[in-house]
PDB file of N, CA and C in Angstrom:
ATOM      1  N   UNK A   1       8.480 -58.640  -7.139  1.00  0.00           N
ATOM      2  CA  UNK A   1       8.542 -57.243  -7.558  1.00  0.00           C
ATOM      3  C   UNK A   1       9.116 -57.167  -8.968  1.00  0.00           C
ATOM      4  N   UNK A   2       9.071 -56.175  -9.599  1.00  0.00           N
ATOM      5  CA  UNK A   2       9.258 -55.621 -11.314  1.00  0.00           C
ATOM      6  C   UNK A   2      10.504 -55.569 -10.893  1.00  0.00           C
ATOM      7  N   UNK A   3      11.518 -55.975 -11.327  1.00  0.00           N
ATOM      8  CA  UNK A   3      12.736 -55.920 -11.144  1.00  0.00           C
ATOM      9  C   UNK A   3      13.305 -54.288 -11.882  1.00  0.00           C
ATOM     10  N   UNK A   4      12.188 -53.897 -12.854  1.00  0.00           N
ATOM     11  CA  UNK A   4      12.259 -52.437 -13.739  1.00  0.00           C
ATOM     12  C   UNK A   4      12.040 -51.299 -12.666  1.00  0.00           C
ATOM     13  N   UNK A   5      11.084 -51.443 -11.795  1.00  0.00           N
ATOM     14  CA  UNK A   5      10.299 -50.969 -10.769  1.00  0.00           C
ATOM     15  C   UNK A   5      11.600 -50.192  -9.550  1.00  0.00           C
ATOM     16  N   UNK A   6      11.290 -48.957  -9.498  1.00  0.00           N
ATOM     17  CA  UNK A   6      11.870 -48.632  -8.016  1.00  0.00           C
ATOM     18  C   UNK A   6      11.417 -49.061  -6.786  1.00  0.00           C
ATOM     19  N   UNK A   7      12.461 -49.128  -5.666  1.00  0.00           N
ATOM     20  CA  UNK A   7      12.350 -50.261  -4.683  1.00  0.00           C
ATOM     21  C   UNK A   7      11.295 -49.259  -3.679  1.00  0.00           C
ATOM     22  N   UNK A   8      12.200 -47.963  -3.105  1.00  0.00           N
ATOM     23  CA  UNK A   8      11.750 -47.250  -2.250  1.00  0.00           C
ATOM     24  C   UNK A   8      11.021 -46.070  -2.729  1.00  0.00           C
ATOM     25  N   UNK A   9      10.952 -45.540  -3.972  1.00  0.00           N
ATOM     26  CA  UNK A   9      10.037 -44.239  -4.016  1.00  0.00           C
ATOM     27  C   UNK A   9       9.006 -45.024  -5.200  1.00  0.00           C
ATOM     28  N   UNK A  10       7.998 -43.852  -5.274  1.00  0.00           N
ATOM     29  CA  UNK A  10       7.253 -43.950  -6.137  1.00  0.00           C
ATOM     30  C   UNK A  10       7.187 -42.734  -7.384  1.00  0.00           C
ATOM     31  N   UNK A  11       7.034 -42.567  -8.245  1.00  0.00           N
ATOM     32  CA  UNK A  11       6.953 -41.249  -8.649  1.00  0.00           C
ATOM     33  C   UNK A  11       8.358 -41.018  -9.602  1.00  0.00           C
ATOM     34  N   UNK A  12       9.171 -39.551  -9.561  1.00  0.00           N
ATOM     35  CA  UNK A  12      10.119 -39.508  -9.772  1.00  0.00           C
ATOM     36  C   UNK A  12      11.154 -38.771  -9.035  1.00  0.00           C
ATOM     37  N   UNK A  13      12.123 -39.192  -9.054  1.00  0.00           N
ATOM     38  CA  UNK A  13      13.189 -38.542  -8.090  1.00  0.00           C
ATOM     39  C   UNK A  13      14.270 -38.163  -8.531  1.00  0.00           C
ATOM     40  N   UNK A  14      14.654 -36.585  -8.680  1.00  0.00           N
ATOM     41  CA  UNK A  14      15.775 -36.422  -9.021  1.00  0.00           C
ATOM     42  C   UNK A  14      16.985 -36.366  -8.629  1.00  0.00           C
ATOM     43  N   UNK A  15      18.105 -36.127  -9.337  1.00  0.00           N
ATOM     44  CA  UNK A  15      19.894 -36.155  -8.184  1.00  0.00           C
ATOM     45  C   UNK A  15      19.695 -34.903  -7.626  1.00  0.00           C
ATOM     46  N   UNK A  16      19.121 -33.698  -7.946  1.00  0.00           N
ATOM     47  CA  UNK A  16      19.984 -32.928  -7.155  1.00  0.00           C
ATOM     48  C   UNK A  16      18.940 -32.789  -6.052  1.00  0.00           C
ATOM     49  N   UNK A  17      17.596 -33.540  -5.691  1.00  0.00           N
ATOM     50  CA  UNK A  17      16.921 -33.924  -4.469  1.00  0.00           C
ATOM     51  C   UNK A  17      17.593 -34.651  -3.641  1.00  0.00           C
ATOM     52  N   UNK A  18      18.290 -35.900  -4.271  1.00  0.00           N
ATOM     53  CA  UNK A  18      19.223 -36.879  -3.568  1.00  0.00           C
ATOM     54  C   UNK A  18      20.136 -36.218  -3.044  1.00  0.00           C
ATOM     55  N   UNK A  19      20.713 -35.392  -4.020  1.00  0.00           N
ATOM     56  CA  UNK A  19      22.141 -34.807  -3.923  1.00  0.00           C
ATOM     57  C   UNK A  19      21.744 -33.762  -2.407  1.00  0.00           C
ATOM     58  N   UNK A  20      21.309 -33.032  -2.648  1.00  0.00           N
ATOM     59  CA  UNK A  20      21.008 -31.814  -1.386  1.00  0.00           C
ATOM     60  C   UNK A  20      20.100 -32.676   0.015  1.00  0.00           C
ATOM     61  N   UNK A  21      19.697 -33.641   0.030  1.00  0.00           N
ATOM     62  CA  UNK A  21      19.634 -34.658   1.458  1.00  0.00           C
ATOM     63  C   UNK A  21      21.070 -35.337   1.660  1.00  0.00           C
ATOM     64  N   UNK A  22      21.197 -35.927   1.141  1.00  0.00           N
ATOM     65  CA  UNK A  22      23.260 -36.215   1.071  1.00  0.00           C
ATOM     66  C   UNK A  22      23.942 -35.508   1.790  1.00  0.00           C
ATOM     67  N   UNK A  23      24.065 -34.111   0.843  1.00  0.00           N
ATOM     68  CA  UNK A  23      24.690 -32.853   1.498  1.00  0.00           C
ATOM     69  C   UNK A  23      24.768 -32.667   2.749  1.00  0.00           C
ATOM     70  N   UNK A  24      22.857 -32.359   3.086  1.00  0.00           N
ATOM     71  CA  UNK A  24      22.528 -32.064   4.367  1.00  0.00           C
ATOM     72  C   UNK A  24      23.181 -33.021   5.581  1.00  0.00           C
ATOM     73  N   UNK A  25      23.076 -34.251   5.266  1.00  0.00           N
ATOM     74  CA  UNK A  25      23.430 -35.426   6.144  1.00  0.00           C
ATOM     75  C   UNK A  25      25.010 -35.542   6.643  1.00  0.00           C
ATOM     76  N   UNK A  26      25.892 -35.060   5.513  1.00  0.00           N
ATOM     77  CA  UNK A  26      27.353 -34.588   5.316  1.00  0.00           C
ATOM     78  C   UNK A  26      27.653 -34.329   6.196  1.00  0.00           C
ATOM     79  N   UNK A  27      26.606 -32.667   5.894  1.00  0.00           N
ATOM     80  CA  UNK A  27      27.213 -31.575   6.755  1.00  0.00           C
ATOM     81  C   UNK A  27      26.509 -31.681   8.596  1.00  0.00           C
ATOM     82  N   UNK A  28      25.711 -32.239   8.561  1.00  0.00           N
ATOM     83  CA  UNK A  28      25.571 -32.873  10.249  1.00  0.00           C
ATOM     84  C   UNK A  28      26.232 -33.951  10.644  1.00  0.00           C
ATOM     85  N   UNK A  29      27.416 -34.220  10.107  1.00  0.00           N
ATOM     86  CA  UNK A  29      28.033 -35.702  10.869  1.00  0.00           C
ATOM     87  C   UNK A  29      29.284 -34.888  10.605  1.00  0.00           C
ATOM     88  N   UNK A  30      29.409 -33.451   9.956  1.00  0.00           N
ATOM     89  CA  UNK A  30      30.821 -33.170   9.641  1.00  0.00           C
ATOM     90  C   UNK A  30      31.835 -33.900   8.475  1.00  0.00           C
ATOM     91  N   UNK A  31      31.329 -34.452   7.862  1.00  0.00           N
ATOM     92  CA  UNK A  31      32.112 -35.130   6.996  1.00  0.00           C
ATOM     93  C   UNK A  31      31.985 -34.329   5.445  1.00  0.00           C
ATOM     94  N   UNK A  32      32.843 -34.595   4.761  1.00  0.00           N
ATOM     95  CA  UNK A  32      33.423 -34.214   3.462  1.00  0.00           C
ATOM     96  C   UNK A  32      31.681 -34.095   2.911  1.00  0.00           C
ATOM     97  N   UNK A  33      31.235 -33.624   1.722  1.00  0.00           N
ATOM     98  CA  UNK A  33      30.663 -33.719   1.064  1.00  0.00           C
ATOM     99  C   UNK A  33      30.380 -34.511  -0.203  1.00  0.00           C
ATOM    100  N   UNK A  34      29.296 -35.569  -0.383  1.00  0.00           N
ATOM    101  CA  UNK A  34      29.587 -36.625  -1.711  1.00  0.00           C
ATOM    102  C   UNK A  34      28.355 -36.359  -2.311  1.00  0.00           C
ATOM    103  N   UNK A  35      28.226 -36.926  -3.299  1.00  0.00           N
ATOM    104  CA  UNK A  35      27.217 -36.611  -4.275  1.00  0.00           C
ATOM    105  C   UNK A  35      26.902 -38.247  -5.073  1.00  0.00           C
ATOM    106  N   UNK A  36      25.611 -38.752  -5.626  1.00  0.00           N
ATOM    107  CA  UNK A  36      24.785 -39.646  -5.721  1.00  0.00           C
ATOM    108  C   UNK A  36      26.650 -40.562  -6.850  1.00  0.00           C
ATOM    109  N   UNK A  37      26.546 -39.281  -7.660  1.00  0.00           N
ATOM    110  CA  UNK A  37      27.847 -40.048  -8.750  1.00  0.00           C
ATOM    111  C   UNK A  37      29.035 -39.827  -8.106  1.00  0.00           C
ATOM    112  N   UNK A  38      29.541 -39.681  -6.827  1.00  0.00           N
ATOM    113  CA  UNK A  38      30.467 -40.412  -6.448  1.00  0.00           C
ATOM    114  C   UNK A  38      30.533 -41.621  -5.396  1.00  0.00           C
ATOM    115  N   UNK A  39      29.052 -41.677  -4.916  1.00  0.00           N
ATOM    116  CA  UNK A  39      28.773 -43.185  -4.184  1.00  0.00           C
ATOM    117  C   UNK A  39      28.882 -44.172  -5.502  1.00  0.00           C
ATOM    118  N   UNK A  40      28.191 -43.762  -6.447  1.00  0.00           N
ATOM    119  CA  UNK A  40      28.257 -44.545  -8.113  1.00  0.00           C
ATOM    120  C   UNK A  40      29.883 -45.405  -8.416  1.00  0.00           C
ATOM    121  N   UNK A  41      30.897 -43.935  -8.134  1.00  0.00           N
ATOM    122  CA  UNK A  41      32.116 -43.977  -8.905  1.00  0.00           C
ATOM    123  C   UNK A  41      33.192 -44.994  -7.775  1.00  0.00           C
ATOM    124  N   UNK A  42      32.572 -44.374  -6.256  1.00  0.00           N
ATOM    125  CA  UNK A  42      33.706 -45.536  -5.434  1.00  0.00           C
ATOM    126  C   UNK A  42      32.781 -46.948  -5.336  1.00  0.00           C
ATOM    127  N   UNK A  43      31.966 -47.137  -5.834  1.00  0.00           N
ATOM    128  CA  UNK A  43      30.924 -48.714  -5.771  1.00  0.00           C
ATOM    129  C   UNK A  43      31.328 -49.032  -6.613  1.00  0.00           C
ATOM    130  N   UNK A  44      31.926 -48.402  -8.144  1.00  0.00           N
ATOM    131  CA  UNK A  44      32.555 -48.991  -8.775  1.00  0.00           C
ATOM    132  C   UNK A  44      33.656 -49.305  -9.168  1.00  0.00           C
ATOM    133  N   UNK A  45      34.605 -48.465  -8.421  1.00  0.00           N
ATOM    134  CA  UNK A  45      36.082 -48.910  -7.780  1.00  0.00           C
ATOM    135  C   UNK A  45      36.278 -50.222  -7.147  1.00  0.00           C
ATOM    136  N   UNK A  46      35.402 -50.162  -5.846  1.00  0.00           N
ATOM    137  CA  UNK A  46      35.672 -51.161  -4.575  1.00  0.00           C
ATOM    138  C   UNK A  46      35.252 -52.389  -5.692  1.00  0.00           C
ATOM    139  N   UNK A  47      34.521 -52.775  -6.603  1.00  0.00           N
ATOM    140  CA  UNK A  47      34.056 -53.701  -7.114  1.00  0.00           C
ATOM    141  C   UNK A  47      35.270 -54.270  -8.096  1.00  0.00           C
ATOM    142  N   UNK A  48      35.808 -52.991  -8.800  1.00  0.00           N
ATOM    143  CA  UNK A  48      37.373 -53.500  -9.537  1.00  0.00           C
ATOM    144  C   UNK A  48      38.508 -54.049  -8.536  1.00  0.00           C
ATOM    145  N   UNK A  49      38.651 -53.544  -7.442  1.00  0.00           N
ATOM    146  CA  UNK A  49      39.474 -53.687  -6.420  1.00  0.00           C
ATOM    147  C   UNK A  49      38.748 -55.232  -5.659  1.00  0.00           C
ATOM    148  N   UNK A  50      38.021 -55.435  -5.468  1.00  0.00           N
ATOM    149  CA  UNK A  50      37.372 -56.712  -5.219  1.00  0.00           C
ATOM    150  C   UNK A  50      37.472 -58.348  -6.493  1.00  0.00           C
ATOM    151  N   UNK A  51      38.083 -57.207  -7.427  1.00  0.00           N
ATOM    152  CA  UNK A  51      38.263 -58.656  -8.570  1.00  0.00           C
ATOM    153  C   UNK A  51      36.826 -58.882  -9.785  1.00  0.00           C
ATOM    154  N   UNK A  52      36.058 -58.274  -9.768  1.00  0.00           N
ATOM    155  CA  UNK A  52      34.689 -57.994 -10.501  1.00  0.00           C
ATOM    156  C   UNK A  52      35.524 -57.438 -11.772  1.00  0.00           C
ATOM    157  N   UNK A  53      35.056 -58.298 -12.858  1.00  0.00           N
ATOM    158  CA  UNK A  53      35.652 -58.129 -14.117  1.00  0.00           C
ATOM    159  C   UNK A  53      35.398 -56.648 -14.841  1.00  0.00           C
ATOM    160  N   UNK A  54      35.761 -56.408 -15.552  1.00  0.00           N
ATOM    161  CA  UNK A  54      35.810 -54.975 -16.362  1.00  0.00           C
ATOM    162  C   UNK A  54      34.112 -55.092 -16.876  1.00  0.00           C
ATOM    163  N   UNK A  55      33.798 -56.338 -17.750  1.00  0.00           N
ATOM    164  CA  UNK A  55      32.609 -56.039 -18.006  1.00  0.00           C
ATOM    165  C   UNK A  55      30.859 -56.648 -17.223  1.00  0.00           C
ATOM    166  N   UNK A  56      31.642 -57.278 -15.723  1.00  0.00           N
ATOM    167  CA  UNK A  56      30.724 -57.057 -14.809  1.00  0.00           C
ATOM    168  C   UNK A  56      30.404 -55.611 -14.354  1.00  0.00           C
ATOM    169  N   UNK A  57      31.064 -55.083 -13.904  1.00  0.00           N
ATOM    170  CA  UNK A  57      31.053 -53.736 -13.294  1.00  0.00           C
ATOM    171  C   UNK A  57      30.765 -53.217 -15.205  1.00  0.00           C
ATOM    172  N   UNK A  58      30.744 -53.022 -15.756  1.00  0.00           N
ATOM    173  CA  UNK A  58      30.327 -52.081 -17.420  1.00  0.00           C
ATOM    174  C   UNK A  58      29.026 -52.360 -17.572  1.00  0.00           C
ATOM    175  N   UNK A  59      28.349 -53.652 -16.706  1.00  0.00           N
ATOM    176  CA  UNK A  59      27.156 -53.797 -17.038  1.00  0.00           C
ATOM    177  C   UNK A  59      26.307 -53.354 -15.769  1.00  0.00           C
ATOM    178  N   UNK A  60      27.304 -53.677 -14.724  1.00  0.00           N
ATOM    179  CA  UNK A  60      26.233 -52.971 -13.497  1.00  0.00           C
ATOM    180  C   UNK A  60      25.729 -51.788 -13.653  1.00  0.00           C
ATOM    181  N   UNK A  61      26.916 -50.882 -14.080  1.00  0.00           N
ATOM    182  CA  UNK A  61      26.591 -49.371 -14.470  1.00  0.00           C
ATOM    183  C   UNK A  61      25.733 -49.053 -15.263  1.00  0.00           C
ATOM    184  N   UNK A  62      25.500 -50.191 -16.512  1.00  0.00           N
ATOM    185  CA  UNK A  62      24.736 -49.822 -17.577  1.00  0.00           C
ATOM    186  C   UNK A  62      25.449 -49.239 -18.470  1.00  0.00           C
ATOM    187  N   UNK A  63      26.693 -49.150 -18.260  1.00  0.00           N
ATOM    188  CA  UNK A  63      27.770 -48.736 -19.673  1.00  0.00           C
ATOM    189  C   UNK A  63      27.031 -49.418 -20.789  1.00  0.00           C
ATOM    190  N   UNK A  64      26.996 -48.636 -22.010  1.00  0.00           N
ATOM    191  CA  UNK A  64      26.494 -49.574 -23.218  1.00  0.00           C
ATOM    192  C   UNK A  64      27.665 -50.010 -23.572  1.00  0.00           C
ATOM    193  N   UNK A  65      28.968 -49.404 -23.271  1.00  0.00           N
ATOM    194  CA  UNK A  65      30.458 -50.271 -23.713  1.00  0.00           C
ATOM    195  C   UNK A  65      31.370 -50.362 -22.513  1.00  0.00           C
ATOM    196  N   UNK A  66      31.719 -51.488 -22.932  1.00  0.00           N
ATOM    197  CA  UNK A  66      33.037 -51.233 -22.061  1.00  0.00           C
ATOM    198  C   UNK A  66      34.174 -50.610 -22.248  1.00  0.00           C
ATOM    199  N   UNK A  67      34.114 -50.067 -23.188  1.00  0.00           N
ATOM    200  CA  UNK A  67      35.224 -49.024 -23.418  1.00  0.00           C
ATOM    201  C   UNK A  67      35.020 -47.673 -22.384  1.00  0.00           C
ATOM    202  N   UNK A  68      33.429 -47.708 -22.341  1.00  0.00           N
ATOM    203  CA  UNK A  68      33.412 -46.749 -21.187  1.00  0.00           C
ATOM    204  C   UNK A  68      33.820 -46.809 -19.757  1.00  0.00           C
ATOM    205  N   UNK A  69      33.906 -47.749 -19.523  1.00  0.00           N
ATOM    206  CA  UNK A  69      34.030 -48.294 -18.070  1.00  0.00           C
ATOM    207  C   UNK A  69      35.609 -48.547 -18.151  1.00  0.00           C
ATOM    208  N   UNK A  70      36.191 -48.606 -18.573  1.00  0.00           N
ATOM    209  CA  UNK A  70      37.522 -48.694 -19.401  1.00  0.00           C
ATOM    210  C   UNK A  70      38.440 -47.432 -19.023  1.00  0.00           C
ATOM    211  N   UNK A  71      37.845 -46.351 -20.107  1.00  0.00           N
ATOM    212  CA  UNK A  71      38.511 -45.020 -19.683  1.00  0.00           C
ATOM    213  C   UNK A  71      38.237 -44.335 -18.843  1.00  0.00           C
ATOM    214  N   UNK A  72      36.662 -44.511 -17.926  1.00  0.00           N
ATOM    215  CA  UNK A  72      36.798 -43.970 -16.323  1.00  0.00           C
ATOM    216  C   UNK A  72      37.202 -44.569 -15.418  1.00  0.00           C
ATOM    217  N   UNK A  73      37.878 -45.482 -15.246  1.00  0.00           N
ATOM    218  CA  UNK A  73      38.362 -46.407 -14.225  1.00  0.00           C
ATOM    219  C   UNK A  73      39.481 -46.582 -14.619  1.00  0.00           C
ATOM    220  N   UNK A  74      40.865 -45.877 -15.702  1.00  0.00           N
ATOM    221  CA  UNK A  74      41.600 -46.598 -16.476  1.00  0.00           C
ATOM    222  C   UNK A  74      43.272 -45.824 -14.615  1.00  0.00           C
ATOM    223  N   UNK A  75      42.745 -45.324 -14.051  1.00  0.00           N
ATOM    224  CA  UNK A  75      43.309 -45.211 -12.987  1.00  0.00           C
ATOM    225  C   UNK A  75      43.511 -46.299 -11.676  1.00  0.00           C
ATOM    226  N   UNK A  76      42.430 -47.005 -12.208  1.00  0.00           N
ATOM    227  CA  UNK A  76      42.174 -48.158 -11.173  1.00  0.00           C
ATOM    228  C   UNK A  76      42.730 -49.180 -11.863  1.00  0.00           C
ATOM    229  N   UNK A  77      42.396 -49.364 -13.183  1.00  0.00           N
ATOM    230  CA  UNK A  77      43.430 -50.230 -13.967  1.00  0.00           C
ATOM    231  C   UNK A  77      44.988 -50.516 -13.631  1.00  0.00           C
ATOM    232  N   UNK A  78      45.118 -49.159 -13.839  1.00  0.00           N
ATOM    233  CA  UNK A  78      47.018 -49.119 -13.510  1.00  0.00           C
ATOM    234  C   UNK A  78      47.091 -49.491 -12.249  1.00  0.00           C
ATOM    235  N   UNK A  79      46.428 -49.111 -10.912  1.00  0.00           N
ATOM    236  CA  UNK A  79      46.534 -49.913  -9.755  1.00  0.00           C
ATOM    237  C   UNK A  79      46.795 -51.312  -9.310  1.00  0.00           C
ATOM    238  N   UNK A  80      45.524 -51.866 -10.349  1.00  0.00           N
ATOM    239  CA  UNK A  80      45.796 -53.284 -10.512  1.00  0.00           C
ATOM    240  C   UNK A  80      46.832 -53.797 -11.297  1.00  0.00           C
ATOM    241  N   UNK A  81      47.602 -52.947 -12.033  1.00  0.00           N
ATOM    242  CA  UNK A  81      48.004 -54.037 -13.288  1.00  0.00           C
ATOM    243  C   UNK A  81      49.554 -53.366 -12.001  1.00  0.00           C
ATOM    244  N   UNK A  82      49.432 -52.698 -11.446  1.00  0.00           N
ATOM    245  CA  UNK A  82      50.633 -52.553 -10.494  1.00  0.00           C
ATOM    246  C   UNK A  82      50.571 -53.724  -9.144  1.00  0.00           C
ATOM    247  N   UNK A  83      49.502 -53.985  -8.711  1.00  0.00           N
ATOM    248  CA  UNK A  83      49.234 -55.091  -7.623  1.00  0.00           C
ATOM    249  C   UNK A  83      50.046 -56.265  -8.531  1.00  0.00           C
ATOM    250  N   UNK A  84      49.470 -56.305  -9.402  1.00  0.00           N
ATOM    251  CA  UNK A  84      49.898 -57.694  -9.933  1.00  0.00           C
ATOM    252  C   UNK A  84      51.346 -57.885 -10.452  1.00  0.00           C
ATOM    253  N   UNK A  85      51.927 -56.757 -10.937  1.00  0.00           N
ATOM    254  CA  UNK A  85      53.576 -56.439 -10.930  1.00  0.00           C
ATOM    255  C   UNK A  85      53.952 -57.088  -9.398  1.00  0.00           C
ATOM    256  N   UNK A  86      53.733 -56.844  -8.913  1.00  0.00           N
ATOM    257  CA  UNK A  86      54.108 -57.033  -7.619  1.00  0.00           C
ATOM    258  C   UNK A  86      53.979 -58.407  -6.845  1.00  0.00           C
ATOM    259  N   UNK A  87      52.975 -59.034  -7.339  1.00  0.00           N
ATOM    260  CA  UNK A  87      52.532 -60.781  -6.853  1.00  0.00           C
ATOM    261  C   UNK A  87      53.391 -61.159  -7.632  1.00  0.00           C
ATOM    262  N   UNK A  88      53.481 -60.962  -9.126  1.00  0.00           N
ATOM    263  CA  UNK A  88      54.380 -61.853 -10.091  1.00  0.00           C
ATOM    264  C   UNK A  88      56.053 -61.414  -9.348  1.00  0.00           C
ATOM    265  N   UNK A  89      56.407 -60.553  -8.828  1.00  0.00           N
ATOM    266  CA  UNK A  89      57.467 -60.549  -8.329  1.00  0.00           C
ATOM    267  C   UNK A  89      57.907 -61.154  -7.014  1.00  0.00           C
ATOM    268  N   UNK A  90      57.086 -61.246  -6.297  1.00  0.00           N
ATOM    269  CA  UNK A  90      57.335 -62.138  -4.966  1.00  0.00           C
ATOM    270  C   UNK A  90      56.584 -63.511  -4.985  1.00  0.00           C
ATOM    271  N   UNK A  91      55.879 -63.825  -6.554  1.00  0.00           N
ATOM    272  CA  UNK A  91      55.506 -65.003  -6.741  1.00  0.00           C
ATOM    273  C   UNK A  91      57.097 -66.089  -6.995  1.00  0.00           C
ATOM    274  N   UNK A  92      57.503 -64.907  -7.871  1.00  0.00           N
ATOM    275  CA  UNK A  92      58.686 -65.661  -9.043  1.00  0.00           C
ATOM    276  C   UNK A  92      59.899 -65.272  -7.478  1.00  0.00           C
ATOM    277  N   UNK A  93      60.114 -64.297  -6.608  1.00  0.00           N
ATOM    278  CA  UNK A  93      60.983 -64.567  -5.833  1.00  0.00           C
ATOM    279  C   UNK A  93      60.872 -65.712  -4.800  1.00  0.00           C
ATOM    280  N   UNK A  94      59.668 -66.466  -4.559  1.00  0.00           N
ATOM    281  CA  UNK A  94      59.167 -67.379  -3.781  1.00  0.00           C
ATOM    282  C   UNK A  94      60.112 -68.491  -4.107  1.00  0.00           C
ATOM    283  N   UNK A  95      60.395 -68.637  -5.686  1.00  0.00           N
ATOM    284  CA  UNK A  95      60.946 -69.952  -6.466  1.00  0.00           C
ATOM    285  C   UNK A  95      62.421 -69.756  -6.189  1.00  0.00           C
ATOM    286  N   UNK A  96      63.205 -69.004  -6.006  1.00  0.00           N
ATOM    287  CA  UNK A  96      64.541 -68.547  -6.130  1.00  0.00           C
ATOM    288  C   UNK A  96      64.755 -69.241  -4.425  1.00  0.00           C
TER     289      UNK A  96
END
C-alpha cells in the first residue's frame, strides 16, 4: 500500500464528521466527550510518558519543529524532568 494513501476511507473526510461520530459514541457509553485532537494530544503524551524522544513524537505529529512539540507538551516536560528529580534522589539515597 502507498504509505501517502488513507488506510480506511476513500475520498475526503473531515474532523468535524469524525468529531460528531466520536461524540455520538461518547454520549452512548456515557462517557466524557473527546474530539479527533485530543485522541492526537493524549497519543502524544502517553508516547512522552513511555520515553519516545521529543523529536520522535515532533515527527510523528508532523511538527515541522520541535519547538512546537516543545511548547505543547512543555507540561509533560516538567512531569518528567520531576520523575527524574525523584530517581536521581532515591538513586543517590540507594548509595548512602
Amino acid at each position: 500500500m502507498n504509505e501517502n494513501e488513507p488506510i480506511f476511507v476513500n475520498g475526503k473526510v473531515y474532523n468535524s464528521t469524525v468529531n460528531n461520530i466520536l461524540a455520538r459514541h461518547c454520549k452512548q457509553l456515557g462517557i466524557p466527550i473527546i474530539s479527533i485532537h485530543d485522541l492526537r494530544h493524549t497519543h502524544a503524551s502517553l508516547l512522552l510518558f513511555a520515553g519516545v524522544s521529543m523529536a520522535g513524537v515532533a515527527r510523528r505529529l508532523g511538527h515541522s519543529s520541535m519547538t512546537t512539540t516543545q511548547k505543547t507538551y512543555l507540561h509533560i516536560i516538567h512531569e518528567l524532568e520531576n520523575q527524574d528529580t525523584d530517581l536521581i534522589i532515591r538513586s543517590i539515597s540507594q548509595l548512602v
